[in-house]
Every structure is written in structure tokens, then in C-alpha cells.
C-alpha atoms as a PDB file:
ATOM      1  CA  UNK A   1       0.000   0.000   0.000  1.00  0.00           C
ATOM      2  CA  UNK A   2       2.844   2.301   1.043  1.00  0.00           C
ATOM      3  CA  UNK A   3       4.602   1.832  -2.144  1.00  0.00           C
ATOM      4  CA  UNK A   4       1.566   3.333  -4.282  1.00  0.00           C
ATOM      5  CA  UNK A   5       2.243   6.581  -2.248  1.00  0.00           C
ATOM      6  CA  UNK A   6       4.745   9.149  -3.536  1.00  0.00           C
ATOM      7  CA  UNK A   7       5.983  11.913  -2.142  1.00  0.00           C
ATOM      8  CA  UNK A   8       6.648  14.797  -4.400  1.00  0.00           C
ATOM      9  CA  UNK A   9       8.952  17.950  -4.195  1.00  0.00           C
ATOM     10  CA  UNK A  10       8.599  20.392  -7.227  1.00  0.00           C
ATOM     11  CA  UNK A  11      11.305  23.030  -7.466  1.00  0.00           C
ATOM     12  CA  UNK A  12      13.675  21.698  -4.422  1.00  0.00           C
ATOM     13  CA  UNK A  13      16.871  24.221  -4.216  1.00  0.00           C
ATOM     14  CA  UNK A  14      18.976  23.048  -1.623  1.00  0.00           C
ATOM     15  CA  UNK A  15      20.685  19.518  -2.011  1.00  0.00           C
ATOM     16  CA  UNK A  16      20.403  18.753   1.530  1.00  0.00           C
ATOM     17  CA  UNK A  17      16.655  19.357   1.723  1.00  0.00           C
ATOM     18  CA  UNK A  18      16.539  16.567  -0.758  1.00  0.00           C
ATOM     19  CA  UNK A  19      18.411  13.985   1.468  1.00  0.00           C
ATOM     20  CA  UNK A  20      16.803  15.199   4.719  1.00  0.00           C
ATOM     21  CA  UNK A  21      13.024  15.086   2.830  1.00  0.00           C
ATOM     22  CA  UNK A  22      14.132  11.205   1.868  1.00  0.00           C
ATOM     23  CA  UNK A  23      14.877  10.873   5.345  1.00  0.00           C
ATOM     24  CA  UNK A  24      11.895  12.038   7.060  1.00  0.00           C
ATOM     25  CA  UNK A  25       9.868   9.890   3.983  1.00  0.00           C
ATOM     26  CA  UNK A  26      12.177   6.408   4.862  1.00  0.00           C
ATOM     27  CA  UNK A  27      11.530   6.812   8.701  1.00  0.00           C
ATOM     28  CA  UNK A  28       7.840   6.673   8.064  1.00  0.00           C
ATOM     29  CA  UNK A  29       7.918   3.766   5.435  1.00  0.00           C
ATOM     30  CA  UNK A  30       7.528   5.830   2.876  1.00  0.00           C
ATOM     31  CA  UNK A  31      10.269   5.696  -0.358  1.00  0.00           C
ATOM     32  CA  UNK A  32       8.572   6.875  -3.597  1.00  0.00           C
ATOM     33  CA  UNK A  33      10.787   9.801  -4.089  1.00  0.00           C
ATOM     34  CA  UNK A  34       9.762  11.902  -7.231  1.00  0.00           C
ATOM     35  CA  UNK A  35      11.816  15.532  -7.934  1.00  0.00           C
ATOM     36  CA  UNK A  36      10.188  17.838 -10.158  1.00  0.00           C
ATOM     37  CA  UNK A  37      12.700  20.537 -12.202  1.00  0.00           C
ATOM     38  CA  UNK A  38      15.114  20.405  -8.750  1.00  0.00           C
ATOM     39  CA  UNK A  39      17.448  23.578  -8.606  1.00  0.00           C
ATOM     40  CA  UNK A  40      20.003  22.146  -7.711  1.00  0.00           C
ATOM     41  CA  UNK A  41      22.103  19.003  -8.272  1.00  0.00           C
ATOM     42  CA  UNK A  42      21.905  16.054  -6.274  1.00  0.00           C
ATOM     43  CA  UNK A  43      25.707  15.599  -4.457  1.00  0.00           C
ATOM     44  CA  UNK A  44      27.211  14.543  -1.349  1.00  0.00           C
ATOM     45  CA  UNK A  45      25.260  16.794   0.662  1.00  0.00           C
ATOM     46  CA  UNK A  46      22.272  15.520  -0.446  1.00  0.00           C
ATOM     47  CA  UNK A  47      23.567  11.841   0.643  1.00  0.00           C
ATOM     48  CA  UNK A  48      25.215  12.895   3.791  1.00  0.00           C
ATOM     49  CA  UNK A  49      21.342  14.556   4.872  1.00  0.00           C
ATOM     50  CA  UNK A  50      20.029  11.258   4.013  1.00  0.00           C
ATOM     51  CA  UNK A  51      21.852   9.264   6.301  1.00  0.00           C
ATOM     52  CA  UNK A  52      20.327   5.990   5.900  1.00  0.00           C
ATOM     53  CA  UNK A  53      17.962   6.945   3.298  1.00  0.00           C
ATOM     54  CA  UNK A  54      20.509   7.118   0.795  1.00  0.00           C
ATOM     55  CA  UNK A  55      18.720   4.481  -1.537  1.00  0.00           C
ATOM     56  CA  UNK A  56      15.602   6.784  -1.443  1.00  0.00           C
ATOM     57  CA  UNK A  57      17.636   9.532  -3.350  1.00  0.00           C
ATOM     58  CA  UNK A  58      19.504   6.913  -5.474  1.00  0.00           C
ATOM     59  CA  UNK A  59      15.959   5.733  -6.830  1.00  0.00           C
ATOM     60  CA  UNK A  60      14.295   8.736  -6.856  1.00  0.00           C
ATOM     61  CA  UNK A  61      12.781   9.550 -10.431  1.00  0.00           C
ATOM     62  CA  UNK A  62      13.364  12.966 -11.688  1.00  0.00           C
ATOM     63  CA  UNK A  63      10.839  14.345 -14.365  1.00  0.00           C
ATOM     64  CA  UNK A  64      10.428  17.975 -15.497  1.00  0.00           C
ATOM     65  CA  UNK A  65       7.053  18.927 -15.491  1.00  0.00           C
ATOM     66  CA  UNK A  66       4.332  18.032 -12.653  1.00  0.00           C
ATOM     67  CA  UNK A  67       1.744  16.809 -15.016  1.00  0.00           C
ATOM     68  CA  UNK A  68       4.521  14.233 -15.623  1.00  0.00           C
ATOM     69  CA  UNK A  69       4.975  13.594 -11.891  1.00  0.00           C
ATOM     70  CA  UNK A  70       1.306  13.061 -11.296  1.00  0.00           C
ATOM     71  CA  UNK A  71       0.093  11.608 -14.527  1.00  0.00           C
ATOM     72  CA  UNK A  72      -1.312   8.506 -13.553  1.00  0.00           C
ATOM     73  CA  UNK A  73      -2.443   9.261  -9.907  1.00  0.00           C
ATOM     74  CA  UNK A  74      -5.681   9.168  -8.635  1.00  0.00           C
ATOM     75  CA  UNK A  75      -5.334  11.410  -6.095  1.00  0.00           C
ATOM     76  CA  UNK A  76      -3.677  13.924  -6.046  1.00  0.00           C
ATOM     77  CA  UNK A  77      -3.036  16.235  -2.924  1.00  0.00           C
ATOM     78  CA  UNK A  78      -0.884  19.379  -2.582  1.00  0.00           C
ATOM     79  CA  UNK A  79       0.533  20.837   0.709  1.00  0.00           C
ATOM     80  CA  UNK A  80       0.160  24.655   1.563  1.00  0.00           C
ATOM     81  CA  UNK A  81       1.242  27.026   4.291  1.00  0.00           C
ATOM     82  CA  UNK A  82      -1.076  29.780   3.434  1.00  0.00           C
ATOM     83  CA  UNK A  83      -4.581  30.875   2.649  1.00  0.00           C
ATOM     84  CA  UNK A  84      -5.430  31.274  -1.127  1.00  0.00           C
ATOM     85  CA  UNK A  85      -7.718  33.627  -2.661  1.00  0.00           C
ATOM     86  CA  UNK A  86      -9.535  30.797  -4.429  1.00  0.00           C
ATOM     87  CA  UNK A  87     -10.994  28.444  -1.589  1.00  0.00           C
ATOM     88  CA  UNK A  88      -9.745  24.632  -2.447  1.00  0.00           C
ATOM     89  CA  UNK A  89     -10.827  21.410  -0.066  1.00  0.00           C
ATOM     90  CA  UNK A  90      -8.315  21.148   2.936  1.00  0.00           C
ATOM     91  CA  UNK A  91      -7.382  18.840   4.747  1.00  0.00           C
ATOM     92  CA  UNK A  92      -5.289  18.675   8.337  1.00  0.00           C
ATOM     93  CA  UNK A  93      -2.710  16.321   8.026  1.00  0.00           C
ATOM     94  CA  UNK A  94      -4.505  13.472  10.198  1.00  0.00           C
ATOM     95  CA  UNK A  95      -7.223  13.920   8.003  1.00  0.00           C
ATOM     96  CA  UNK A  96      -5.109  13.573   4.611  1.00  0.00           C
ATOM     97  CA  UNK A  97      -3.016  10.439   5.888  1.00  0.00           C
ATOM     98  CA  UNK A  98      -6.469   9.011   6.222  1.00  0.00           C
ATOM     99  CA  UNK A  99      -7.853   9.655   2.897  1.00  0.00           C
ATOM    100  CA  UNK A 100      -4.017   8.597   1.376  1.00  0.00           C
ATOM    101  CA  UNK A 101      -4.170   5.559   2.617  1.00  0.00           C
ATOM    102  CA  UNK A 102      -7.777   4.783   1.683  1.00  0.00           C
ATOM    103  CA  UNK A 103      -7.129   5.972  -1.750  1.00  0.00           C
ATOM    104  CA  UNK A 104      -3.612   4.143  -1.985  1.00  0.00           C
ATOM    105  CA  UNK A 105      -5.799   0.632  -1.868  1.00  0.00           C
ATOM    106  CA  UNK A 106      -6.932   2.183  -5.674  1.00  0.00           C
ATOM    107  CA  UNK A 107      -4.469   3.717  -7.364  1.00  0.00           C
ATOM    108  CA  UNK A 108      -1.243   5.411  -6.858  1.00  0.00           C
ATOM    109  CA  UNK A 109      -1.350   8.912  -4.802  1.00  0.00           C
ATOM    110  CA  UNK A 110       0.865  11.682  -4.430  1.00  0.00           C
ATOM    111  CA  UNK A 111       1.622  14.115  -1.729  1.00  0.00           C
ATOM    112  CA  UNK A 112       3.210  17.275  -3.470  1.00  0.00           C
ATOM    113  CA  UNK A 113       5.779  19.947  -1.170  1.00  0.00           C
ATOM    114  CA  UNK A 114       6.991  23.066  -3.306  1.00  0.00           C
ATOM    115  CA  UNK A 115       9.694  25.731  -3.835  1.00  0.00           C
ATOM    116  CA  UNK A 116      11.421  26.253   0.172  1.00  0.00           C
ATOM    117  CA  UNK A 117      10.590  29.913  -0.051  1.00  0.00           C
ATOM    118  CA  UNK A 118       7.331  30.036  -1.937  1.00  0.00           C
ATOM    119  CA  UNK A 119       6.304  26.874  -2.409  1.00  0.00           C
ATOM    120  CA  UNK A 120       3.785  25.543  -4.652  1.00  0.00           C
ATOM    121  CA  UNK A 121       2.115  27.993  -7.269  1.00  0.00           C
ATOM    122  CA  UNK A 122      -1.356  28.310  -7.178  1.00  0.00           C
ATOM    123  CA  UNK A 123      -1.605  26.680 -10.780  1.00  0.00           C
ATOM    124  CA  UNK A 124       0.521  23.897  -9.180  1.00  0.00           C
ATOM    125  CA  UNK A 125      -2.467  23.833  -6.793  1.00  0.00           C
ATOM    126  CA  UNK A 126      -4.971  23.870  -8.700  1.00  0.00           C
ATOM    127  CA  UNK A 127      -3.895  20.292  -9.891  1.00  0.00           C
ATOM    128  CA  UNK A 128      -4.599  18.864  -6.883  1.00  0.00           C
ATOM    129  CA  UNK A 129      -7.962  17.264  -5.321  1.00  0.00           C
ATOM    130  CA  UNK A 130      -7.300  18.652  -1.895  1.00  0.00           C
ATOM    131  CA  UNK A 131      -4.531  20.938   0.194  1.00  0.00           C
ATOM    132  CA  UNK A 132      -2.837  19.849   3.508  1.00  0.00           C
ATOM    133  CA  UNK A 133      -2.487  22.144   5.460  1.00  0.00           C
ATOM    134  CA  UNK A 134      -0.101  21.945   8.727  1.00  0.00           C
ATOM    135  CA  UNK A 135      -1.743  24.082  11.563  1.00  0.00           C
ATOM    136  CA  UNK A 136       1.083  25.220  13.120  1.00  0.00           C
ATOM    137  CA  UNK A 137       1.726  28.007  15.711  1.00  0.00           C
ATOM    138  CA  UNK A 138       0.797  31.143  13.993  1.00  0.00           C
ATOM    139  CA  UNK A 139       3.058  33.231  16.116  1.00  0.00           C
ATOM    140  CA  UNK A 140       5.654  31.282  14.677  1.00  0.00           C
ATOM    141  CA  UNK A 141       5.109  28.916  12.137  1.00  0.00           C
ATOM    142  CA  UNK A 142       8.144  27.929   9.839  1.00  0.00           C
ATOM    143  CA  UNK A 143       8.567  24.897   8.651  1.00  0.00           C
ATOM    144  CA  UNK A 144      11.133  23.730   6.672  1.00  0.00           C
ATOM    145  CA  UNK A 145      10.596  21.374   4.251  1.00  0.00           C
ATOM    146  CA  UNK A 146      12.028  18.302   5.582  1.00  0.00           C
ATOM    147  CA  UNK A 147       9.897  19.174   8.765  1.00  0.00           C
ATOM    148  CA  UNK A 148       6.865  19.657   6.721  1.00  0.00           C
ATOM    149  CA  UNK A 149       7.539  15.944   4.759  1.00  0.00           C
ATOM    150  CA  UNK A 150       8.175  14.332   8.555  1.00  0.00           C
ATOM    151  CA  UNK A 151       4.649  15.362   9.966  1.00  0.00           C
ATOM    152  CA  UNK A 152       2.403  14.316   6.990  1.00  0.00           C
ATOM    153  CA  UNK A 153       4.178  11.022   6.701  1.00  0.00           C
ATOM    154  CA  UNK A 154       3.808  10.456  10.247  1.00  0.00           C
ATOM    155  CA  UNK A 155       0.161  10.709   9.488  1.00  0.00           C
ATOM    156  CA  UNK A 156       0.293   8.213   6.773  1.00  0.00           C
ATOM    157  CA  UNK A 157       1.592   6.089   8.541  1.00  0.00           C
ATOM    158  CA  UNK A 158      -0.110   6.337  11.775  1.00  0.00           C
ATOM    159  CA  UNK A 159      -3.395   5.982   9.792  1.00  0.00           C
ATOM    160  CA  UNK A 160      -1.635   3.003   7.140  1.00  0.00           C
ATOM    161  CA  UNK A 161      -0.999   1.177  10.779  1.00  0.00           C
ATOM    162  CA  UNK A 162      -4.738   1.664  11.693  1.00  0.00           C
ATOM    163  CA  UNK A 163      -5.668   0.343   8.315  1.00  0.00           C
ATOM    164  CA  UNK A 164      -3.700  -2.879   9.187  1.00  0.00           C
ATOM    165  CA  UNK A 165      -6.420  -3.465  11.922  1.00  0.00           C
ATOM    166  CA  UNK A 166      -9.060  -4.534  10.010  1.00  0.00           C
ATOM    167  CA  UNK A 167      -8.984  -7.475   7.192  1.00  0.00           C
ATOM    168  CA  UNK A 168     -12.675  -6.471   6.000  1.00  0.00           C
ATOM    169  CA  UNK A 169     -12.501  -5.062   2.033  1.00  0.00           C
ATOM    170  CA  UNK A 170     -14.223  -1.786   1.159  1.00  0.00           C
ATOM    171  CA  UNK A 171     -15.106  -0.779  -2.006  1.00  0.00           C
ATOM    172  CA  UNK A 172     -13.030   2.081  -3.317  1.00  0.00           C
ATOM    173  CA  UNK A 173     -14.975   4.115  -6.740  1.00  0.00           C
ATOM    174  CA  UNK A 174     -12.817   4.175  -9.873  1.00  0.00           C
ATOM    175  CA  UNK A 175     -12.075   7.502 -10.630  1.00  0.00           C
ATOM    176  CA  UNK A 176      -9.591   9.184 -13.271  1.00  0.00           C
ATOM    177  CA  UNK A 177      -6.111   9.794 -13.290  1.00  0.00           C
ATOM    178  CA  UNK A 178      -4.709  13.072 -13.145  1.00  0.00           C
ATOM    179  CA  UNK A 179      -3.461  13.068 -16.806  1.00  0.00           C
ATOM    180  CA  UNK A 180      -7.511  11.919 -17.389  1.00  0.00           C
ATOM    181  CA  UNK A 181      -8.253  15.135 -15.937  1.00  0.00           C
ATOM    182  CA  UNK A 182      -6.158  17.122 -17.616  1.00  0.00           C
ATOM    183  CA  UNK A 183      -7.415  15.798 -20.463  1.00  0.00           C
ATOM    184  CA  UNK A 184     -11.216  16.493 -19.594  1.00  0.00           C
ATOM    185  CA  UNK A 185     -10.346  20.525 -18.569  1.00  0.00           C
ATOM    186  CA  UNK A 186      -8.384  20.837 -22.170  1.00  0.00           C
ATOM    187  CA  UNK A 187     -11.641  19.969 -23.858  1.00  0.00           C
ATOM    188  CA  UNK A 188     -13.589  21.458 -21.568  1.00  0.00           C
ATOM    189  CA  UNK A 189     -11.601  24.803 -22.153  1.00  0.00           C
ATOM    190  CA  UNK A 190     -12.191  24.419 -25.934  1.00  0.00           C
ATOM    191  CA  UNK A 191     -15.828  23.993 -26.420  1.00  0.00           C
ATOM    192  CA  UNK A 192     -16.255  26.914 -23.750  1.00  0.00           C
ATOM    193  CA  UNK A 193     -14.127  29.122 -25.593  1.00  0.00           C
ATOM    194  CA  UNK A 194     -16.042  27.705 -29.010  1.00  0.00           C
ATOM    195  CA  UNK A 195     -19.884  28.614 -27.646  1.00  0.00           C
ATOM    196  CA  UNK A 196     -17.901  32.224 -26.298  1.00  0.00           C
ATOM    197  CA  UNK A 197     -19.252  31.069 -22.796  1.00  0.00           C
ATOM    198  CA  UNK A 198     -15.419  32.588 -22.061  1.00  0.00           C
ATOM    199  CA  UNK A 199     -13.024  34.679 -23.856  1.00  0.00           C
ATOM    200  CA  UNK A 200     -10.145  32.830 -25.098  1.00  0.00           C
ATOM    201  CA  UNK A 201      -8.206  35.939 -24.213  1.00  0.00           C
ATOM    202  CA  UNK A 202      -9.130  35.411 -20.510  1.00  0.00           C
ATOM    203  CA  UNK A 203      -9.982  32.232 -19.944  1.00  0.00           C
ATOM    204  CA  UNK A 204      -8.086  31.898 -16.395  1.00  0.00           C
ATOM    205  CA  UNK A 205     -10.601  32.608 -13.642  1.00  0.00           C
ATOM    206  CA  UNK A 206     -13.736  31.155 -14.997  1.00  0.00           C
ATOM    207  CA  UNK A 207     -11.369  28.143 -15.925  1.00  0.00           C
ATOM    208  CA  UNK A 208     -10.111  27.811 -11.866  1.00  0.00           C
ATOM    209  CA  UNK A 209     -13.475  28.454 -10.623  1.00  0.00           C
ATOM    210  CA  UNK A 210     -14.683  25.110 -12.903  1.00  0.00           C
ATOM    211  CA  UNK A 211     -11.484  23.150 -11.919  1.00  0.00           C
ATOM    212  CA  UNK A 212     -13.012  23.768  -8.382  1.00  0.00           C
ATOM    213  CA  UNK A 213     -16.089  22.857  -9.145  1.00  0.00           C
ATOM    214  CA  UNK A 214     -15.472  19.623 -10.560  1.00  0.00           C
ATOM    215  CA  UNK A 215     -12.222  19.117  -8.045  1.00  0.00           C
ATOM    216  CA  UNK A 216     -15.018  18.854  -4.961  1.00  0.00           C
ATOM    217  CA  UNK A 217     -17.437  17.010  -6.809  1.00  0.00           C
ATOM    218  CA  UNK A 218     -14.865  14.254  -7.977  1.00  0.00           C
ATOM    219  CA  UNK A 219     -16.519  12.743 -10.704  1.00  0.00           C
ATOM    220  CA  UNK A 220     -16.064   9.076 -11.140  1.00  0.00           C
ATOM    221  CA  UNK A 221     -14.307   7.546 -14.193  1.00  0.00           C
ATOM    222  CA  UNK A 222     -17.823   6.847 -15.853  1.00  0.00           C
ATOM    223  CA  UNK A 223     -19.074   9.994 -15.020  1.00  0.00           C
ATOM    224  CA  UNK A 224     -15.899  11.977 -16.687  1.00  0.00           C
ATOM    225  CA  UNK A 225     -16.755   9.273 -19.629  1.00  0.00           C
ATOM    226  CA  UNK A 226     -19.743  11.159 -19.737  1.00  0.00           C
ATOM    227  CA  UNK A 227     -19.434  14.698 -19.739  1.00  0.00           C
ATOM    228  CA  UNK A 228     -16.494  13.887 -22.309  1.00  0.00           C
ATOM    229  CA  UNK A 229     -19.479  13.209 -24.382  1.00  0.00           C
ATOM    230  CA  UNK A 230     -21.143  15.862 -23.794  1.00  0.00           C
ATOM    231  CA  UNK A 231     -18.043  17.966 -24.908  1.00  0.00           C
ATOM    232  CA  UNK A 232     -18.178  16.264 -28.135  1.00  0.00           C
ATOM    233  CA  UNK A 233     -21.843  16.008 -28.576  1.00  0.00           C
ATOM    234  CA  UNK A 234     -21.604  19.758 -28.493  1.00  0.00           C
ATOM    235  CA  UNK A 235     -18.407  20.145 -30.745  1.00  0.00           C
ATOM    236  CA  UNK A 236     -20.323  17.890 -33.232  1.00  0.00           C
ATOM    237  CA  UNK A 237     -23.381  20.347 -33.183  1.00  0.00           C
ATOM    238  CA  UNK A 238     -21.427  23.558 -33.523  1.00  0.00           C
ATOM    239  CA  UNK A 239     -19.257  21.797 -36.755  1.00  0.00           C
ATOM    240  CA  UNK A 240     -22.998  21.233 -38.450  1.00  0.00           C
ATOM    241  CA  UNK A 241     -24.426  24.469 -37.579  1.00  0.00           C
ATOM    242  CA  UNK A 242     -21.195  25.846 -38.964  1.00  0.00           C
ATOM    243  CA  UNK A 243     -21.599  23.524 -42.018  1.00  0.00           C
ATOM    244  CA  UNK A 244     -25.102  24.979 -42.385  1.00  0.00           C
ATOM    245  CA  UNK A 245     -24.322  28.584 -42.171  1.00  0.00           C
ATOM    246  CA  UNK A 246     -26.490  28.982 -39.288  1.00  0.00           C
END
């Protein structure tokens, strides 16, 4: 179960981070590493950090893009240290090592940490079906990143341990990858834009408000089978009407 859960840093600058993150992940029985565009190289610093680790960074798969990272998760959840000005599902951590786990029995998940000073970008966000959110003292609430990795894993695990409990099987819906969804707000973006509901010059906050939308209603694989459809029924009735001169 564990191994269908990867954590994933996007943007990483400092080697060591890298080597203390796979440290925190290891202690927790966690070793999916993934590195998304790191800014920096991965060296003896990185190792040193890891201490025992060291085989997390050796097999850790570096990609360049996020949609690349998360392409054939299920779930998808990003952390965040700060409110946004578009409202996404949160989670506490307790609560998202719950729903990781429970997910995990699916399909693989992934648990995304971003840039040390500013994190992950709120289009990087918007990828994601839920935020974690750490509630830390908010007189003084730094975390670093390694710290940040240690206390969601903890709840992982603490709630992967719980899971080990009971040997009953609950069903689990089949719902769409991440590259799936992608997919669905592409088309979705180009039949809007081809009925003018928005303005292809300024498609961005009608666009974030529907990734929203659909992000907290979570349609199921069949469901996303059918408003695909729909897209295309609709693409197929503007291309005759256009045919038509009507």
C-alpha cells in the first residue's frame, strides 16, 4: 500500500533538503521519491542529509514537469502554508493520511511539497484534489521542508498502521487519473471558448473556478466518460451548424 504513495517535491533548491526530505519519507515507510525541475544538483550533501535513506535519493525519479509527476495518480493532494484567494478542499494532516491511505488501496497517490521559499504555485495547486495544510503556531510557524515531509508522513503512517487493523474489504470508486483530468479541462476549455461562454483571451478565472467545481465534486471515471461526451456532442453540433451557415 505504502509503495503506491509518492511523495513529491517540485522546485527543491537546496541539495540537503533533498536527502533530509528522503529521510523524514524512509523513517515513516515511505520511499517513492519523485523531484520535479530540482534547482540544484543532487551531491554529497544531499547523501550525507540522508543518512540511511541514501537508496531513497539513489531511486528517486526525476521528471520535469508536474503533469509528468502526477500523470497517472488518482489522487492527487498538494501541501500549503497559506490561505489562497480561491478556496480549495483542505485537509489537516490526520485527516489527509487518512484519505491517502484509503485511496492508496486504488491507485497510486501523491503528496506534493513546493519551492522552500514560496512553495507551490497556485496553478501547481490547482492540480490537486485537496490541500494539507499543517496548523502550526501562527506566532511562529516555519517549517522547513524536511519538517513539513516528517509530519504528513507520520500521518500516513499512523493511519496506514490503523488500516492494518481490520482485514474487511471496502469498495473504493474508480475515478480518473490526473493526466484523465487534464485531459477532460483541455476539452472542456475548448468547447467553452467555441460557444464564447469565455473569452479565449481570458480564460483563467472562470477556468479555476470550474477546476473547483469539478475538483469537490470528484466525478467518477464513468461519469468523466460522460461529460467527455457531452463535450463532443456539443463540438459535433457547432461543426454542423457551422456547415449549415447557421
Amino acid at each position: 500500500m505504502l509503495d503506491k504513495i509518492r511523495v513529491v517535491l517540485v522546485g527543491t533548491s537546496h541539495p540537503g533538503n533533498i536527502g533530509s526530505a528522503a529521510r523524514a519519507m524512509k523513517v515513516m515507510g515511505l520511499t517513492n521519491l519523485v523531484l520535479v525541475d530540482p534547482a540544484c544538483e543532487i551531491d554529497s550533501h544531499t547523501i550525507a542529509l540522508a543518512a540511511g535513506a541514501a537508496d531513497v535519493v539513489e531511486n528517486a525519479k526525476i521528471v520535469k514537469t508536474l503533469d509528468e509527476a502526477v500523470a497517472d495518480c488518482g489522487f492527487v493532494v498538494g501541501s500549503s502554508a497559506r490561505s489562497r484567494t480561491l478556496e480549495w478542499p483542505q485537509l489537516d494532516p490526520r485527516e489527509n493520511g487518512i484519505k491517502v491511505v484509503a485511496e492508496s488501496n486504488l491507485h497510486p497517490v501523491a503528496i506534493l511539497f513546493g519551492r522552500e521559499r514560496t512553495g507551490l504555485t497556485n496553478e501547481e495547486l490547482q492540480k490537486c484534489h485537496c490541500h494539507v495544510y499543517i496548523p502550526a503556531n501562527p506566532e511562529y510557524s516555519s517549517l522547513n521542508l524536511a519538517m513539513a515531509v516528517q509530519t504528513v508522513s507520520y500521518e500516513v503512517r499512523m493511519a496506514y498502521l490503523d488500516s492494518q487493523k481490520y482485514t474487511g474489504k471496502t469498495e473504493v470508486e474508480e475515478y480518473p487519473r490526473a493526466q484523465e483530468l487534464e485531459m477532460f479541462y483541455e476539452h472542456l476549455e475548448k468547447v467553452t471558448r467555441q460557444t464564447r461562454f469565455i473569452n479565449k483571451n481570458h480564460p483563467g478565472v472562470v477556468m479555476a473556478k470550474l477546476r473547483r467545481l469539478f475538483t469537490r465534486a470528484r466525478p467518477e471515471q464513468q461519469e468523466l466518460n460522460i461529460l467527455r461526451g457531452i463535450l463532443s456532442s456539443v463540438e459535433k453540433t457547432i461543426e454542423t451548424l457551422e456547415k449549415s451557415g447557421k
